[in-house]
Protein backbone atom coordinates (compact mmCIF):
# COMPACT_ATOMS: atom_id res chain seq x y z
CA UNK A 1 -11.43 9.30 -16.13
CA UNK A 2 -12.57 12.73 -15.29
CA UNK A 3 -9.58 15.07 -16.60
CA UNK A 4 -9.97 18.72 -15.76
CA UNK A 5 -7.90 22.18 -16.10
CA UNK A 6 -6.63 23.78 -12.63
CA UNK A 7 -4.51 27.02 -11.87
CA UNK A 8 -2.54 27.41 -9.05
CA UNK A 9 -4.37 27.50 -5.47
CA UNK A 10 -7.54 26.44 -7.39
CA UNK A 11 -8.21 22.89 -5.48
CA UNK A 12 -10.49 19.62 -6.40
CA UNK A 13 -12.84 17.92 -4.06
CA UNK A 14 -13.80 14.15 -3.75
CA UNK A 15 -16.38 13.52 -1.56
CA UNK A 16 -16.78 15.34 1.91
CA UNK A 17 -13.15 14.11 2.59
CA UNK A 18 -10.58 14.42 -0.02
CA UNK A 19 -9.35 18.02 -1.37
CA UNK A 20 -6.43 18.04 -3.62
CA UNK A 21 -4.81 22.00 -4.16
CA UNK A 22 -2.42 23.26 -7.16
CA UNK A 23 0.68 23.80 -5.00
CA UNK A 24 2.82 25.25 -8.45
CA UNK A 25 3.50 24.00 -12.06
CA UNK A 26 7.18 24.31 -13.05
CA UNK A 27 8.32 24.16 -16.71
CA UNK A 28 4.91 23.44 -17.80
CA UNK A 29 5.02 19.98 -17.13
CA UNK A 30 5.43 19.28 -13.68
CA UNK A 31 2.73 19.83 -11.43
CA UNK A 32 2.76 19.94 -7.37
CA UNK A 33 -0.53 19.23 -5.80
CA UNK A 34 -1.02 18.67 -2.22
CA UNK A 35 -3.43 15.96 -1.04
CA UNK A 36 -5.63 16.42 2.54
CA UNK A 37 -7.31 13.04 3.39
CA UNK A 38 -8.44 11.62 6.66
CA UNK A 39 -5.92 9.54 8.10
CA UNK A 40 -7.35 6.24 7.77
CA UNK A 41 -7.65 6.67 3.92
CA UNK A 42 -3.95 5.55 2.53
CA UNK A 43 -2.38 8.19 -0.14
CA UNK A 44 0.50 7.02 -1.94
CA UNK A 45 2.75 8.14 -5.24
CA UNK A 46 1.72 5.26 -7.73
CA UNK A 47 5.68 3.45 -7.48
CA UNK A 48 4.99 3.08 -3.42
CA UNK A 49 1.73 1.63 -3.78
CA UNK A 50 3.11 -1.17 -6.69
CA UNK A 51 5.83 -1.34 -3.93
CA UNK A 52 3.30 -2.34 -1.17
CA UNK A 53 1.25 -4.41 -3.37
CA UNK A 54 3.94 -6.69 -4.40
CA UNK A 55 5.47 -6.76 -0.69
CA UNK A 56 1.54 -8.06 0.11
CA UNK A 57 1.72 -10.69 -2.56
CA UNK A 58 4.89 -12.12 -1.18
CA UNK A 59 3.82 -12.05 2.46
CA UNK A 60 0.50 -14.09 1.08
CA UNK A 61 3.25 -16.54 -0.81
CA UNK A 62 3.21 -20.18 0.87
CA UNK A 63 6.27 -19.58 2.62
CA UNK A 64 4.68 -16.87 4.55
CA UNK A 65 0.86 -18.94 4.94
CA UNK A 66 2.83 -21.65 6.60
CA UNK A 67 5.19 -19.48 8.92
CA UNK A 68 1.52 -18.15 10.13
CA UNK A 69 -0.13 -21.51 10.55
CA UNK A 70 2.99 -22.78 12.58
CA UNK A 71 2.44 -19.72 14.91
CA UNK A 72 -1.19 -20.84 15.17
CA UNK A 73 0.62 -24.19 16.45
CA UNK A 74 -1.25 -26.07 13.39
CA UNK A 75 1.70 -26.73 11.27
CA UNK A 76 4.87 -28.92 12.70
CA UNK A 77 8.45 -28.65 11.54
CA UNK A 78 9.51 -32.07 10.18
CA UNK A 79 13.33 -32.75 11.56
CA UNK A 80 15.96 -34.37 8.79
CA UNK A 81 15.43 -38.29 10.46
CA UNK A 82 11.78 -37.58 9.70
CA UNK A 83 10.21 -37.18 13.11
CA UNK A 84 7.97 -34.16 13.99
CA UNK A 85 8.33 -31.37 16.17
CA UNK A 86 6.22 -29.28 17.79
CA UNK A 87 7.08 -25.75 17.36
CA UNK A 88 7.68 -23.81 20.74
């Protein structure tokens, strides 16, 4: 981890695409930094990306693998006498 000192308005580059600026420090331990990315590169606070992470692992959960193979029309709903159906 690279860790490095910043004032305000002084700004960090990654790449040719990512610049993050000091926005303002209050009470010495909060720190405001604004992020400028291209759009198609995802920036998120660290408790919305464990959000979306686990909201991935539950759409990749069984349930949701056999709701998509259904769709695909490979996968048939079994009624309660047994029989198949196809789904519509």
């Amino acid at each position: 981890m690279l860790v490095l000192r910043r004032k305000i308005g002084q700004s960090i580059r990654i790449n040719d695409n990512i610049r993050i600026v000091i926005q303002d420090i209050q009470n010495e331990h909060i720190v405001r930094i604004g992020i400028e990315a291209p759009p198609e590169i995802p920036v998120h606070r660290m408790e919305i990306y464990n959000l979306i992470q686990q909201e991935n692992k539950a759409a990749a959960s069984a349930r949701a693998l056999i709701w998509l193979k259904g769709v695909k029309g490979v996968v048939h709903e079994q009624r309660a006498d047994g029989t198949n159906h196809e789904p519509e």
